[in-house]
Protein backbone atom coordinates (compact mmCIF):
# COMPACT_ATOMS: atom_id res chain seq x y z
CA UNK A 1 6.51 28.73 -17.54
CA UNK A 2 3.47 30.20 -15.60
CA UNK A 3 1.78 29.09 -19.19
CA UNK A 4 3.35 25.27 -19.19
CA UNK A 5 1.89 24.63 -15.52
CA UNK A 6 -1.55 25.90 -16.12
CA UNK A 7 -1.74 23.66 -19.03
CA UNK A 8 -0.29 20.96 -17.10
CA UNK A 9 -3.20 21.54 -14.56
CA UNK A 10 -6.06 21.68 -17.26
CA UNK A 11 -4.73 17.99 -18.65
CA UNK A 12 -4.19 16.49 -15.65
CA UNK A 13 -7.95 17.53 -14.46
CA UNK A 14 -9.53 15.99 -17.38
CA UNK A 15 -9.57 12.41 -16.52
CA UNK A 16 -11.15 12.85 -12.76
CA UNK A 17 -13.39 15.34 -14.11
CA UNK A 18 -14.98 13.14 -16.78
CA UNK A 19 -14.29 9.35 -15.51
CA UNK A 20 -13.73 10.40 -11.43
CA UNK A 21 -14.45 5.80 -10.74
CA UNK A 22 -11.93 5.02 -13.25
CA UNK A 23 -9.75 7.64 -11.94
CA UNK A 24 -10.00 6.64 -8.08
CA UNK A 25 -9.29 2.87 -9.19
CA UNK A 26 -6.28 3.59 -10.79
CA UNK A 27 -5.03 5.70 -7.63
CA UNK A 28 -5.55 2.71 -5.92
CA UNK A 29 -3.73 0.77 -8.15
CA UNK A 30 -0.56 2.91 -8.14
CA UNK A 31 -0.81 3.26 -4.31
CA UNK A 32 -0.28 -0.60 -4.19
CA UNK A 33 3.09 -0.48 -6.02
CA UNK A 34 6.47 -0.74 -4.67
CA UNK A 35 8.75 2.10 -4.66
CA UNK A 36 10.87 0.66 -7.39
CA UNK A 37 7.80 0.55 -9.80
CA UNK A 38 6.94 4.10 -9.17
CA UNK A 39 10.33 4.97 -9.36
CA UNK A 40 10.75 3.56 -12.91
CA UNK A 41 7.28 4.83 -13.88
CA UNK A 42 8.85 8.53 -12.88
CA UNK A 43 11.75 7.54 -14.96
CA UNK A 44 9.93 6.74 -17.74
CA UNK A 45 7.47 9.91 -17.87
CA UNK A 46 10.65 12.07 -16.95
CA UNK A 47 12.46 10.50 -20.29
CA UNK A 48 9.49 11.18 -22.62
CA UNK A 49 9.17 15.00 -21.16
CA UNK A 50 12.86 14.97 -22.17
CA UNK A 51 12.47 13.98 -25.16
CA UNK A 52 9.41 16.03 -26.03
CA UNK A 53 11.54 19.14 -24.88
CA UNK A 54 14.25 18.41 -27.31
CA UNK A 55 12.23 17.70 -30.19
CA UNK A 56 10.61 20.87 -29.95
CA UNK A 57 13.79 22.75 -29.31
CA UNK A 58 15.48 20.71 -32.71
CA UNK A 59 12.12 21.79 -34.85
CA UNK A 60 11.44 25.00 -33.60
């Protein structure tokens, strides 16, 4: 698990490492939505990491 998060830190300090502008203006972007379209982006990402888990468990 320890393992899992650090990767999860490396990937997700990629993009503001190499494009920090592009990276701010999207923050900025996200900030302006509503709570129902964050909500449904969560949902979304949360489904895929689901279904990433369970493919790996079926082909492992």
């Amino acid at each position: 698990m320890i393992v899992a998060i650090g990767l999860m830190l490396v990937l997700e300090g990629i993009i503001p490492f190499l494009f920090p502008r592009h990276w701010r203006d999207t923050i900025n972007r996200i900030a302006r939505l509503t709570d129902g379209q964050i909500r449904f982006v969560g949902l979304v990402a949360l489904s895929c990491g689901l279904v990433v888990l369970v493919l790996v468990h079926i082909f492992s």
